[in-house]
C-alpha atoms as a PDB file:
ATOM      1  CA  UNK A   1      10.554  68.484 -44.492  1.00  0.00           C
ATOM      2  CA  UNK A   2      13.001  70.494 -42.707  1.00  0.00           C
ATOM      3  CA  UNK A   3      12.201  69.257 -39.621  1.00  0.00           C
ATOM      4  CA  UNK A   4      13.237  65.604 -41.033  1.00  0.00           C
ATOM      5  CA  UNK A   5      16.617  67.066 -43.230  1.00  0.00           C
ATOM      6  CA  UNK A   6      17.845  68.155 -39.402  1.00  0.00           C
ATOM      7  CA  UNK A   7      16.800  64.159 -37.814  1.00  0.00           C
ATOM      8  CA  UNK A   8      18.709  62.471 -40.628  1.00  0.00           C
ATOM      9  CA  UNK A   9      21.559  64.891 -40.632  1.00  0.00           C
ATOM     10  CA  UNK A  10      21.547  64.161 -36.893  1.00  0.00           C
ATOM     11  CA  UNK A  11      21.433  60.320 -37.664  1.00  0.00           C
ATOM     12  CA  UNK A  12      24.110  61.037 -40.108  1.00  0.00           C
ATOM     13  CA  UNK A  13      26.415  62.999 -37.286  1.00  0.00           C
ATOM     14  CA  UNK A  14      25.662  59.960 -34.843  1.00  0.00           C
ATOM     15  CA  UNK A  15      26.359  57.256 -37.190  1.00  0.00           C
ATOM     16  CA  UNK A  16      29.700  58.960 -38.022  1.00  0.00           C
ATOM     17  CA  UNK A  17      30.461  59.165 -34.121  1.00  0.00           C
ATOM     18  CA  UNK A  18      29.978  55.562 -33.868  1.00  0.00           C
ATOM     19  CA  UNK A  19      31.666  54.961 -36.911  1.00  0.00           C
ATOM     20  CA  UNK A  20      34.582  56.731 -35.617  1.00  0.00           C
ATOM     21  CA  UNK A  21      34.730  55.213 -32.423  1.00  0.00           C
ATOM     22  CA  UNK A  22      34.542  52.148 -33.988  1.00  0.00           C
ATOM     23  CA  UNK A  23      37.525  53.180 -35.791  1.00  0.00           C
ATOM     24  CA  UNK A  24      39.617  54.517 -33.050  1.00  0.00           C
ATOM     25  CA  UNK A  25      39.356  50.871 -31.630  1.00  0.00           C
ATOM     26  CA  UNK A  26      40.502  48.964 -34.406  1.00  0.00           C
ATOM     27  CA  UNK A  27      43.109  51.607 -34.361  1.00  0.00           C
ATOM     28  CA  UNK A  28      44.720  50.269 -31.086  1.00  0.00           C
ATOM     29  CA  UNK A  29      48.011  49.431 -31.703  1.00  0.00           C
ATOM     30  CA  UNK A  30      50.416  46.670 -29.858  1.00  0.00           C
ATOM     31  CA  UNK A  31      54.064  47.550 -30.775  1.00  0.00           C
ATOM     32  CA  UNK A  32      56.692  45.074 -29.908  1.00  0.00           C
ATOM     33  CA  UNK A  33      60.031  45.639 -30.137  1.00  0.00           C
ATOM     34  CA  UNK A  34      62.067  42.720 -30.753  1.00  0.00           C
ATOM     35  CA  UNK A  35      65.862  42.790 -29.530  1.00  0.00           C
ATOM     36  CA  UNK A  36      67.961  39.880 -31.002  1.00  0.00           C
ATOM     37  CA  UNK A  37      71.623  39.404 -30.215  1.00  0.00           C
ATOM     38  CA  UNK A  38      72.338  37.971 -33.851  1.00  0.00           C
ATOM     39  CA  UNK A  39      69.904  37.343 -36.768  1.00  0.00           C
ATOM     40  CA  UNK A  40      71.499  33.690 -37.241  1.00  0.00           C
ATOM     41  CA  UNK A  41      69.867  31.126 -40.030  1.00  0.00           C
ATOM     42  CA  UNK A  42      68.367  30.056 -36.456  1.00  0.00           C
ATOM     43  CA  UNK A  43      66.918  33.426 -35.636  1.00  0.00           C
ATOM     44  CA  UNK A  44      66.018  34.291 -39.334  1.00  0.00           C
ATOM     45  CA  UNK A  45      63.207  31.650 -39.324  1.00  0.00           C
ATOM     46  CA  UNK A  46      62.085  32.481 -35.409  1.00  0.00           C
ATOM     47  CA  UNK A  47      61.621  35.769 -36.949  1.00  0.00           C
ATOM     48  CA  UNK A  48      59.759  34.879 -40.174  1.00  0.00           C
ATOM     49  CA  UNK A  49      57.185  32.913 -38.074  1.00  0.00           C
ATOM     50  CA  UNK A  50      56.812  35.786 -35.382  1.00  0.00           C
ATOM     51  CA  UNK A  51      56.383  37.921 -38.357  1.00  0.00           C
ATOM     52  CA  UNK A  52      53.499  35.512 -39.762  1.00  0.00           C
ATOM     53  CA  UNK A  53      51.661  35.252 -36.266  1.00  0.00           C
ATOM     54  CA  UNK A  54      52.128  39.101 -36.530  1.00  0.00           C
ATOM     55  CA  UNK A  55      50.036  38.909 -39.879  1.00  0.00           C
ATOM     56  CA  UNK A  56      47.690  36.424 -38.638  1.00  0.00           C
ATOM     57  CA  UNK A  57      46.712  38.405 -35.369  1.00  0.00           C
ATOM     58  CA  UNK A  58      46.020  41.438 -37.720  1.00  0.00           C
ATOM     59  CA  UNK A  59      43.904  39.777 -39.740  1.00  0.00           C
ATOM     60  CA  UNK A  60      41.508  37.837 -37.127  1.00  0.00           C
ATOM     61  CA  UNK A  61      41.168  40.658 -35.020  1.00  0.00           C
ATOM     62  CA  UNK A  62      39.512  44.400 -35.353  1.00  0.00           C
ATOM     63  CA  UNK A  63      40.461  45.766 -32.022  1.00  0.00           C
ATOM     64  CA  UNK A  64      43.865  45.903 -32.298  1.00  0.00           C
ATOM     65  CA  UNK A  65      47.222  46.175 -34.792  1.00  0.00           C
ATOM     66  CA  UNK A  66      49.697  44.665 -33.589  1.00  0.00           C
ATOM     67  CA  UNK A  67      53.416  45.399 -34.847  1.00  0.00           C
ATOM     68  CA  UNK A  68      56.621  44.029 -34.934  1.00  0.00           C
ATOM     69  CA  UNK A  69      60.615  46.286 -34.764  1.00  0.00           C
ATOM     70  CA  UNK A  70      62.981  44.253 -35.037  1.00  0.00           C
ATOM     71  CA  UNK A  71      66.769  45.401 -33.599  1.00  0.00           C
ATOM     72  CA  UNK A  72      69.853  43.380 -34.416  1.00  0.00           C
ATOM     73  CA  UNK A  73      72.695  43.350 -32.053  1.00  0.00           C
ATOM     74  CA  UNK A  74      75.055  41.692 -34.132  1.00  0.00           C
ATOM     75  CA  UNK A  75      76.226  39.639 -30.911  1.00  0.00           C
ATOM     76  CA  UNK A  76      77.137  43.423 -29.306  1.00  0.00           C
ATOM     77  CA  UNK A  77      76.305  44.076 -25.634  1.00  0.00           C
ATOM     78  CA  UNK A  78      77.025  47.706 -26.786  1.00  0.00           C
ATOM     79  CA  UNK A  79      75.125  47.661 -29.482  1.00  0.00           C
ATOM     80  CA  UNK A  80      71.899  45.759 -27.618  1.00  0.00           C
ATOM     81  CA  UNK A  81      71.972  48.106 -25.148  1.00  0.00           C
ATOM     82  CA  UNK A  82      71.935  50.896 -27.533  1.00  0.00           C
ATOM     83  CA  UNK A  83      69.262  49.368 -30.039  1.00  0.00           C
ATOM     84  CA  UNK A  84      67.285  49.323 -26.798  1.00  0.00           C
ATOM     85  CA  UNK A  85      67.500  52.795 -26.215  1.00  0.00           C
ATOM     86  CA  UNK A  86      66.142  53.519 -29.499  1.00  0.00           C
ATOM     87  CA  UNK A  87      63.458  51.174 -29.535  1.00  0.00           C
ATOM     88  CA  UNK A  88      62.415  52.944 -25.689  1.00  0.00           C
ATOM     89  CA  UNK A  89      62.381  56.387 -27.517  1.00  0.00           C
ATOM     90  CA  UNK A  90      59.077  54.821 -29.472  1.00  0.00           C
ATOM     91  CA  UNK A  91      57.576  53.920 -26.306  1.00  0.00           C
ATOM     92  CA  UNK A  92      57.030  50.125 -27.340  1.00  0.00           C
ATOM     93  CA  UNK A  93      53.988  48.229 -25.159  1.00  0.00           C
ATOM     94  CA  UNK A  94      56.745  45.168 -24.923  1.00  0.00           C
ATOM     95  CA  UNK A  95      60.391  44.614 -25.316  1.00  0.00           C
ATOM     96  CA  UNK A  96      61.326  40.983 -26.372  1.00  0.00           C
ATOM     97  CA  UNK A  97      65.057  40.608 -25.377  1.00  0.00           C
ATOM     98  CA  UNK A  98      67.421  37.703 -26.805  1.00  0.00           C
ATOM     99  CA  UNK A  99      70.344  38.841 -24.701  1.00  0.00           C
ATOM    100  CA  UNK A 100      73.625  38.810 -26.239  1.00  0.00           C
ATOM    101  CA  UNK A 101      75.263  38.083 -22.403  1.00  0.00           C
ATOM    102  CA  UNK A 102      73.106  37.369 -20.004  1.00  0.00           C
ATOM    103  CA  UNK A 103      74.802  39.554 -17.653  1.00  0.00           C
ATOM    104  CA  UNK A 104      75.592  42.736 -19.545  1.00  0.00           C
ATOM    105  CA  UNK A 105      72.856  42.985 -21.484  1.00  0.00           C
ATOM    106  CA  UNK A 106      70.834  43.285 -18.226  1.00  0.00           C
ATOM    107  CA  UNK A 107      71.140  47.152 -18.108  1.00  0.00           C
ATOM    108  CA  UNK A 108      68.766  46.831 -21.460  1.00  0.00           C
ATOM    109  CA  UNK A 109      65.955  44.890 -19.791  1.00  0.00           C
ATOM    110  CA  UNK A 110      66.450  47.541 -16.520  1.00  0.00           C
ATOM    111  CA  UNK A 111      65.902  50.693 -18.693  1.00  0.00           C
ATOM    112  CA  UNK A 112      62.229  49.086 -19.988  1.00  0.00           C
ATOM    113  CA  UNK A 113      61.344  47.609 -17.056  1.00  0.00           C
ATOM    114  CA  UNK A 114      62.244  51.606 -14.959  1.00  0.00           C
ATOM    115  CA  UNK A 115      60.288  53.014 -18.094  1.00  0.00           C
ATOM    116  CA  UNK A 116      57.031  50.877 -17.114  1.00  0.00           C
ATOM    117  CA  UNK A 117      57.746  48.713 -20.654  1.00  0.00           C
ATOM    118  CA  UNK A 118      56.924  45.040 -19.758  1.00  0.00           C
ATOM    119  CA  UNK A 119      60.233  42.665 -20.980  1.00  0.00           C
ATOM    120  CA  UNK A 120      60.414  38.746 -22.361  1.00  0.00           C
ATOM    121  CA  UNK A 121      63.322  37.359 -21.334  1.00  0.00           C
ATOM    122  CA  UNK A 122      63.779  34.891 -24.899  1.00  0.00           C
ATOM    123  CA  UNK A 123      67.031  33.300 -23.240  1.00  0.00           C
ATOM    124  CA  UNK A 124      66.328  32.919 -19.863  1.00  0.00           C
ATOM    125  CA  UNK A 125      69.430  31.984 -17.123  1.00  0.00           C
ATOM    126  CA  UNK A 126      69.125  29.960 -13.797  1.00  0.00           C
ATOM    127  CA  UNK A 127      68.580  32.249 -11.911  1.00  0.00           C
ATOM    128  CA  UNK A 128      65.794  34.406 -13.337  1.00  0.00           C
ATOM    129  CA  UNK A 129      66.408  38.387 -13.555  1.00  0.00           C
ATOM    130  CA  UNK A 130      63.561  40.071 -11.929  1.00  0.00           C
ATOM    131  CA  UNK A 131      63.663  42.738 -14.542  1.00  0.00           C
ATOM    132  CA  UNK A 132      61.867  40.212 -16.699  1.00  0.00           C
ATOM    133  CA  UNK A 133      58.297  40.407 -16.791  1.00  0.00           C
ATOM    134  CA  UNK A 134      58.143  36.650 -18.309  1.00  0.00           C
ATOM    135  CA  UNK A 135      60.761  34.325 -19.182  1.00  0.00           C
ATOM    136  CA  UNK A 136      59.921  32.426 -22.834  1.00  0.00           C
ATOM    137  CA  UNK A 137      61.599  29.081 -22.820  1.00  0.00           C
ATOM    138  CA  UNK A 138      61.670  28.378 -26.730  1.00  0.00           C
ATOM    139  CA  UNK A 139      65.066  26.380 -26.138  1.00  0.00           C
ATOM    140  CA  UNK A 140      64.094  24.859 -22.731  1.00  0.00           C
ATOM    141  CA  UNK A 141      67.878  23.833 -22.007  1.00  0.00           C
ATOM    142  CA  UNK A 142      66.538  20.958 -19.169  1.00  0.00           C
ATOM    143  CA  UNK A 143      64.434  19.212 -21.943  1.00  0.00           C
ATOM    144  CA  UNK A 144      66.974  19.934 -24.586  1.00  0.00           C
ATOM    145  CA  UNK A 145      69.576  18.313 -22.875  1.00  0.00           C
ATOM    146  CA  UNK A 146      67.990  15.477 -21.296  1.00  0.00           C
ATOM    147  CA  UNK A 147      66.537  14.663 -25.042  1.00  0.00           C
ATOM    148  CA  UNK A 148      70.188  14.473 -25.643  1.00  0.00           C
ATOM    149  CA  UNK A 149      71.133  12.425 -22.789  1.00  0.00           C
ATOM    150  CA  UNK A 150      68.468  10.157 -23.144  1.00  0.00           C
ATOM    151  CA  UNK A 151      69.052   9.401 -26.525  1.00  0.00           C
ATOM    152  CA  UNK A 152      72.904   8.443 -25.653  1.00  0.00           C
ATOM    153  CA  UNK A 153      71.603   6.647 -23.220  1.00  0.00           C
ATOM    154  CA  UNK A 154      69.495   4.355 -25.637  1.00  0.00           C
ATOM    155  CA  UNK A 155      72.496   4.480 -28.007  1.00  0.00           C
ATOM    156  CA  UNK A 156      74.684   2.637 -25.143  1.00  0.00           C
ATOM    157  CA  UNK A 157      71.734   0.352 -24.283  1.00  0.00           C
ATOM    158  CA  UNK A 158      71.434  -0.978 -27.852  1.00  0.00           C
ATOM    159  CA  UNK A 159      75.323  -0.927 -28.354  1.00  0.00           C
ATOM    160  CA  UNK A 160      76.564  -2.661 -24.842  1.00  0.00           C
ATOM    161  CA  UNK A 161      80.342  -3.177 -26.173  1.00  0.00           C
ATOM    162  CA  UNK A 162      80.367   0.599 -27.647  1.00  0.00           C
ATOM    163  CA  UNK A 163      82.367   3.226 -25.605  1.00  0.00           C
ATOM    164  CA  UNK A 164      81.710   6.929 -26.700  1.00  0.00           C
ATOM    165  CA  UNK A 165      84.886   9.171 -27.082  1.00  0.00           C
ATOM    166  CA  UNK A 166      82.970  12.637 -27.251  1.00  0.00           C
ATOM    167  CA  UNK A 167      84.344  15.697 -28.580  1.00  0.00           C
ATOM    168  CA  UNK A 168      81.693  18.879 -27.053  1.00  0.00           C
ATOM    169  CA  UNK A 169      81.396  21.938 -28.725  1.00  0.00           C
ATOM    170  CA  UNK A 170      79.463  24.774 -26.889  1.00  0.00           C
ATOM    171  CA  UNK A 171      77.983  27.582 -28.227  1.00  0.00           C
ATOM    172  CA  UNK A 172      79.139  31.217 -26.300  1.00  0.00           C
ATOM    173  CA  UNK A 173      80.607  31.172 -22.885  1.00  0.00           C
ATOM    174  CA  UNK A 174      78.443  34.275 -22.010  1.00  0.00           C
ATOM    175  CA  UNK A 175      75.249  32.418 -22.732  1.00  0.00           C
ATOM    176  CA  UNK A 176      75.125  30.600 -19.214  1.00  0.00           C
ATOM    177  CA  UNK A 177      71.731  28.702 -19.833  1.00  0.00           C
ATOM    178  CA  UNK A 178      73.302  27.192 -22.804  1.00  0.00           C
ATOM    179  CA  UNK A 179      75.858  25.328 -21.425  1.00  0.00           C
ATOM    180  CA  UNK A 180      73.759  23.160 -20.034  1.00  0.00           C
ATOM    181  CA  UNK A 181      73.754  21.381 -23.866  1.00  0.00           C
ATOM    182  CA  UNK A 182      77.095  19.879 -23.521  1.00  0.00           C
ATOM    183  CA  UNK A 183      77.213  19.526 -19.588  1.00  0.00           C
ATOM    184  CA  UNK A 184      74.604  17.385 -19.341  1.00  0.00           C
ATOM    185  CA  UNK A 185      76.790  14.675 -21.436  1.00  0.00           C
ATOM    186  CA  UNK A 186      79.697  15.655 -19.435  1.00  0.00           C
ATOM    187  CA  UNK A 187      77.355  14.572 -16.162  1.00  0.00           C
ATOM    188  CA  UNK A 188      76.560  11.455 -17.803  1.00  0.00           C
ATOM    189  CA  UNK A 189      79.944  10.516 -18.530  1.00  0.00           C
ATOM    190  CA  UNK A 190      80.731  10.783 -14.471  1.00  0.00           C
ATOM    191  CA  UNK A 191      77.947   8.518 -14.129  1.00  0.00           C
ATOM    192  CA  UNK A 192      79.005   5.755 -16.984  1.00  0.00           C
ATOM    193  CA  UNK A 193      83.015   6.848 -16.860  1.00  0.00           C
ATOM    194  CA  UNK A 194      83.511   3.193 -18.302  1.00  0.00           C
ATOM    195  CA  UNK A 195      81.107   3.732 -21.715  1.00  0.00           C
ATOM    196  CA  UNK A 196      81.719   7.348 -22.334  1.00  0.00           C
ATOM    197  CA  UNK A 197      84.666   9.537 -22.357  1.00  0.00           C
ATOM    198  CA  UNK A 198      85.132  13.199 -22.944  1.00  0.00           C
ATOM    199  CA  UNK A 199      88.060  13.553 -24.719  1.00  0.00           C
ATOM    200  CA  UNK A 200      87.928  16.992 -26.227  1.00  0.00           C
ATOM    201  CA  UNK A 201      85.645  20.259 -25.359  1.00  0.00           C
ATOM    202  CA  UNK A 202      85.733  23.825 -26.856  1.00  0.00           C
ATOM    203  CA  UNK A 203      83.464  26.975 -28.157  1.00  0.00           C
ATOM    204  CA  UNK A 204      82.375  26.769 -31.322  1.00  0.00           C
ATOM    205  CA  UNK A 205      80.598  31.076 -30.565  1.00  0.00           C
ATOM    206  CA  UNK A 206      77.697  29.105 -32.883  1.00  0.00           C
ATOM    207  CA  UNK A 207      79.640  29.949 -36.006  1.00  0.00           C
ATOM    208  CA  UNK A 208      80.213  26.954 -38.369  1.00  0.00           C
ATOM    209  CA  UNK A 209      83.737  27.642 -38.982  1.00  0.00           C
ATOM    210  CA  UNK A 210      84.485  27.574 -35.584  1.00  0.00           C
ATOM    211  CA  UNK A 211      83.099  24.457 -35.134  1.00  0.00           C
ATOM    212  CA  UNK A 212      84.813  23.003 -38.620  1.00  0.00           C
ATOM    213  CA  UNK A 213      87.830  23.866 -37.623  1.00  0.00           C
ATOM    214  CA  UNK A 214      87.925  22.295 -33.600  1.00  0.00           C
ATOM    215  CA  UNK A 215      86.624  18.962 -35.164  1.00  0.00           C
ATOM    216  CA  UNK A 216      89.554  18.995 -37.653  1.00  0.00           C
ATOM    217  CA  UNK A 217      92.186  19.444 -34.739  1.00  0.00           C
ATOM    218  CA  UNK A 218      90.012  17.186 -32.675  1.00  0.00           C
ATOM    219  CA  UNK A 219      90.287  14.225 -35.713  1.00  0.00           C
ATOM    220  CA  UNK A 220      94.268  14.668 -35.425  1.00  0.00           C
ATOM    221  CA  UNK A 221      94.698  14.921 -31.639  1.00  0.00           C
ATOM    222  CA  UNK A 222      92.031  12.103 -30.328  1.00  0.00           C
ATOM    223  CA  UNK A 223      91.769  10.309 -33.733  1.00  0.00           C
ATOM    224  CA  UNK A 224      89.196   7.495 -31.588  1.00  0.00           C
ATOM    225  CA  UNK A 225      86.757   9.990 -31.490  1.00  0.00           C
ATOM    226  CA  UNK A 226      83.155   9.225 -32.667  1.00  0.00           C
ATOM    227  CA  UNK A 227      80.579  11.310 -31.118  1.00  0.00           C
ATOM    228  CA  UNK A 228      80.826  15.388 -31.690  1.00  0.00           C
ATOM    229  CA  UNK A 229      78.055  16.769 -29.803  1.00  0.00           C
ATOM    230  CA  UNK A 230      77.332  20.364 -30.631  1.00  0.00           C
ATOM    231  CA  UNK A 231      74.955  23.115 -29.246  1.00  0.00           C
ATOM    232  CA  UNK A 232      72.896  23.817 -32.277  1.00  0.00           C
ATOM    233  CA  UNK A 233      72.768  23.167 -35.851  1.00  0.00           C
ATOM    234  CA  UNK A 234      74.722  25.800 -37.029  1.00  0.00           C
ATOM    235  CA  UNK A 235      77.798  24.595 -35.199  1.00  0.00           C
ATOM    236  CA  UNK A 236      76.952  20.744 -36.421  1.00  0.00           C
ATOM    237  CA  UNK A 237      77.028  21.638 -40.020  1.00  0.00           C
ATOM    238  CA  UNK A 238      80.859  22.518 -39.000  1.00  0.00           C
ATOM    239  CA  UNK A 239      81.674  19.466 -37.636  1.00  0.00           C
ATOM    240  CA  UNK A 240      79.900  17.259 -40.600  1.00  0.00           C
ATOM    241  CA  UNK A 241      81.885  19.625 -42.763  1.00  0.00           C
ATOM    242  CA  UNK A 242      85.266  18.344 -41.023  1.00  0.00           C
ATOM    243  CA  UNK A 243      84.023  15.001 -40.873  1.00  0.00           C
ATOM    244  CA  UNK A 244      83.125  14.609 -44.664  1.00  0.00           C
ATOM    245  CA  UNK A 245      86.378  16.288 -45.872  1.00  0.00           C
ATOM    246  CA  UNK A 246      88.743  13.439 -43.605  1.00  0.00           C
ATOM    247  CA  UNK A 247      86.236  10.757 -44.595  1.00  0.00           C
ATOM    248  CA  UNK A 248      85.182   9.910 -41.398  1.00  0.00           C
ATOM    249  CA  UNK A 249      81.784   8.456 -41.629  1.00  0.00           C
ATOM    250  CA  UNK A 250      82.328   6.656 -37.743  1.00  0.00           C
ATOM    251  CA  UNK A 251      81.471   9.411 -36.158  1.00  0.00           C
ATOM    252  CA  UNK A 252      78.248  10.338 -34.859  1.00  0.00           C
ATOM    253  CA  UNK A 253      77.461  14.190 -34.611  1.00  0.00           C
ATOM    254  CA  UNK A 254      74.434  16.012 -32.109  1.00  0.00           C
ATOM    255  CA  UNK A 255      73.256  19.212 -32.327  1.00  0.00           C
ATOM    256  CA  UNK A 256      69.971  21.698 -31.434  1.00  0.00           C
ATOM    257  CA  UNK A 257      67.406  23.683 -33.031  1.00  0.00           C
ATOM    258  CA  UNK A 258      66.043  21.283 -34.953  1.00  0.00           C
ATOM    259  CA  UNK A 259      66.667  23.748 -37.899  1.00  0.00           C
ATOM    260  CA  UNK A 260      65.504  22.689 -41.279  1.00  0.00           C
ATOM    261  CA  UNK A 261      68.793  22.103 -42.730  1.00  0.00           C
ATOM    262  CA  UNK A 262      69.506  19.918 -39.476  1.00  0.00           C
ATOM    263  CA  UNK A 263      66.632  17.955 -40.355  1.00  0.00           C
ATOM    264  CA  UNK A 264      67.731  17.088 -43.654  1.00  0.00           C
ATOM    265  CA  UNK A 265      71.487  16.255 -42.942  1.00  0.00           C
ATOM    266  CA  UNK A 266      70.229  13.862 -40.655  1.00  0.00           C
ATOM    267  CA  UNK A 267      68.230  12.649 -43.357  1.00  0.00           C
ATOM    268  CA  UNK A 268      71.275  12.503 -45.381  1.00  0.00           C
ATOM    269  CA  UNK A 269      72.880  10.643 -42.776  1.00  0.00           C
ATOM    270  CA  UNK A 270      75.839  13.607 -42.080  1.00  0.00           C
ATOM    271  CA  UNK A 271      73.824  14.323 -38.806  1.00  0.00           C
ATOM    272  CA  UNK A 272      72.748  11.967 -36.304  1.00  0.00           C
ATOM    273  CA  UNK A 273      70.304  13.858 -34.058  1.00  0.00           C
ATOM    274  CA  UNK A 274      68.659  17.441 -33.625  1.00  0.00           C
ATOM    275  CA  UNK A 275      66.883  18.488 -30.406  1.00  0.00           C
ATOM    276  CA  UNK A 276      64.263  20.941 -30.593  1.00  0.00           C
ATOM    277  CA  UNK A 277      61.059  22.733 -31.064  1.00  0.00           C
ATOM    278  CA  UNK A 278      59.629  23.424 -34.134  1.00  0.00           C
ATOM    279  CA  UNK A 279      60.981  26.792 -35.101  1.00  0.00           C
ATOM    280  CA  UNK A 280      57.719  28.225 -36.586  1.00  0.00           C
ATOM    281  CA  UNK A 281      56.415  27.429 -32.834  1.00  0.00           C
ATOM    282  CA  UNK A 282      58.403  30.533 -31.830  1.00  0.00           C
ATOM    283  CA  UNK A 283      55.520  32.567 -33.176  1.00  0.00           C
ATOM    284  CA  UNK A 284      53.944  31.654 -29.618  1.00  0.00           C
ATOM    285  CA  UNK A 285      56.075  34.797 -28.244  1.00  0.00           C
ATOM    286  CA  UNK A 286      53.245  37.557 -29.711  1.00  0.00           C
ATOM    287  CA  UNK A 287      50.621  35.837 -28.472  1.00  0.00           C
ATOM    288  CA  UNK A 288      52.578  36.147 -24.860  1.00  0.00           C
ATOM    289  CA  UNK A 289      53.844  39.718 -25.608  1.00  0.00           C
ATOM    290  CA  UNK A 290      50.100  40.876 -27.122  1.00  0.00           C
ATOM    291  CA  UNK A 291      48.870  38.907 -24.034  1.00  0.00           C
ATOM    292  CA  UNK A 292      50.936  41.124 -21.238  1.00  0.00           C
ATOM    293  CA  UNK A 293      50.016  44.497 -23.626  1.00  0.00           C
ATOM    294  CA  UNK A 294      46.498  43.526 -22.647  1.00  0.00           C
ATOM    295  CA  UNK A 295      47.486  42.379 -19.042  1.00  0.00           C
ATOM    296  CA  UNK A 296      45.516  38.987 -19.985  1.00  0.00           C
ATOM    297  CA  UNK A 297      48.866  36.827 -19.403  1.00  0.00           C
ATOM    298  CA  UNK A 298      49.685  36.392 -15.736  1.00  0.00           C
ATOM    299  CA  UNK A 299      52.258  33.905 -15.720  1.00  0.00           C
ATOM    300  CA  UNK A 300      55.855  34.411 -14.991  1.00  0.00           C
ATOM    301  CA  UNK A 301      57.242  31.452 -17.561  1.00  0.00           C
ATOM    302  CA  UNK A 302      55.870  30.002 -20.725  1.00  0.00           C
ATOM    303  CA  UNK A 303      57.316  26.789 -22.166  1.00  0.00           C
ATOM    304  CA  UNK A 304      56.979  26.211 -26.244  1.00  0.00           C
ATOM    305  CA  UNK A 305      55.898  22.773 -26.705  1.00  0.00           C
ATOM    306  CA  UNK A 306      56.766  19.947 -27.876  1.00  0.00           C
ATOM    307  CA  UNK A 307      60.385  19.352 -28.019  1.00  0.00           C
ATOM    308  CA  UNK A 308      61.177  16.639 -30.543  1.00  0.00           C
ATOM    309  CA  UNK A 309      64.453  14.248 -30.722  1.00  0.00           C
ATOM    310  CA  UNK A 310      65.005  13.471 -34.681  1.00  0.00           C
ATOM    311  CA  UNK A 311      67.501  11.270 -35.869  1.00  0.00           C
ATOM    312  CA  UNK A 312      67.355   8.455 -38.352  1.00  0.00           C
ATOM    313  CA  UNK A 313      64.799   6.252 -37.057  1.00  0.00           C
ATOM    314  CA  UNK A 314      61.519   8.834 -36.755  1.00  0.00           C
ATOM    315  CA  UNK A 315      63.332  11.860 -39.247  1.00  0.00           C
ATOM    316  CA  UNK A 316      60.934  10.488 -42.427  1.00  0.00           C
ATOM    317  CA  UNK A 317      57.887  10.669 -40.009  1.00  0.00           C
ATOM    318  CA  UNK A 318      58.655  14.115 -38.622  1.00  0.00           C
ATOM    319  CA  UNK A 319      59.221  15.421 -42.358  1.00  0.00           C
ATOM    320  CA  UNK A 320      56.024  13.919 -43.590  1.00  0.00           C
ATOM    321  CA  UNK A 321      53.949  15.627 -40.550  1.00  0.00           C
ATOM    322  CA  UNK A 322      55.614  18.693 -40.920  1.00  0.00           C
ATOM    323  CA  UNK A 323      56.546  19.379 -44.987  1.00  0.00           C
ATOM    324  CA  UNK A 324      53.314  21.675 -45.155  1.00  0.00           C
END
């Protein structure tokens, strides 16, 4: 009888081994530390649907727990590079980086990267930084803009006796990869100079007062104006605002993002087109930053798909596929 209490309190000792081991590999942990250079409406729902793929990782898997730091910049280089600092101190398995200037918020990515901390570049330039492990293209600027362009382009097709006097508002001038937004229409006016004509340009720093206020003085000064074509939705909200208040229901306004309320001005016909991916796609970041923890994604680029052109025509459809 003895002889059997000491082979099940040995069972007992092994089971608990096993049990703990078990344990101590659920207990892996995958902390990300999430950089942002301004928690925007825009950035707000990235976030809430990182934060959900956060939840739903956790919950189909046993081997690891993944979690999520988030540090806002407030549109600071200083303060990036500091919140960066901080975040380092907790020895984070990735850094996700939204830089604030692509430039001088570089020294933030260099301190991970010399401190062996794999970094996503979430607004990558042209050229690429090779202090970025990856470069996530949510807002793929060469499909954004050639949505945009390519919807003009149709615009001009269907209305042959229509010239376009654009106004551009671009987001900020330290944002390089951005620019692209408004550019490309500039490009396309040097190709039709005879059907479109930019007649104003300025930077709306993505704030909707900004953007209000240039499309007031833009209504005064080039009163033919009738296309506003802004670099996200934020800043088009500003220029609807302007439009509304001088009654001007000729123009036409653009933006990007494809934000909800986007959606539904152009659905309320005060927007005419948002270019985008589906914001709750930007949850595909974890599964690239858990991916590089575990040294199971190799790639140097990953492109969120699909990007989606909604304006009056297809905006019921999109709403009724994506409501839920």
């Amino acid at each position: 009888m003895k002889q059997l209490t000491v082979k099940l309190c040995a069972a007992v000792a092994l089971a608990s081994i096993a049990t703990f081991g078990a344990q101590a590999q659920e207990a892996k942990t995958i902390s990300i530390a999430y950089s942002v250079d301004v928690l925007d409406e825009t950035q707000n729902q990235a976030l809430d649907a990182m934060k959900s793929r956060v939840e739903e990782i956790n919950a189909s898997r046993k081997d690891v727990k993944v979690t999520l730091d988030v540090y806002d910049a407030q549109s600071s280089v200083d303060k990036q590079i500091s919140d960066v600092q901080t975040a380092l101190i907790k020895s984070p398995s990735v850094l996700i980086l939204s830089a604030v200037d692509a430039a001088g918020s570089l020294p933030a990515a260099q301190a991970a990267k010399d401190a062996g901390i794999p970094v996503i570049d979430r607004r990558p330039s042209d050229p690429e930084p090779d202090v970025y492990s990856v470069a996530f293209y949510a807002y793929d600027e060469v499909r954004y803009a050639e949505s945009t362009t390519n919807w003009i382009k149709k615009y001009l097709d269907d209305n042959p006796g229509k010239v376009l006097n654009v106004g551009l508002v671009y987001g900020a001038p330290a944002q390089t990869a951005q620019l692209r937004r408004a550019d490309s229409v500039k490009e396309l006016s040097k190709q039709q100079p005879d059907r479109i004509k930019i007649v104003a340009e300025g930077y709306g720093n993505w704030l909707t007062a900004t953007a209000q206020n240039l499309t007031q003085d833009w209504l005064l000064a080039h009163p033919d104006i009738n296309l506003v074509v802004c670099a996200n939705d934020i800043m088009a909200l500003g220029a609807s605002n302007a439009l509304q208040s001088a009654g001007r229901t000729d123009v036409m306004v653009t933006g990007y993002d494809l934000t909800d309320d986007g959606v539904q001005r152009v659905s309320a016909n005060t927007q005419t087109l948002t270019v985008g991916t589906v914001l709750k796609d930007s949850n595909q970041i974890i599964d690239v930053a858990v991916g590089l923890a575990e040294n199971t994604f190799k790639d140097k680029t990953f492109y969120v798909n699909p990007v989606y052109a909604i304006d009056p025509s297809n905006v019921a459809d999109f709403l009724s596929k994506t409501k839920n």
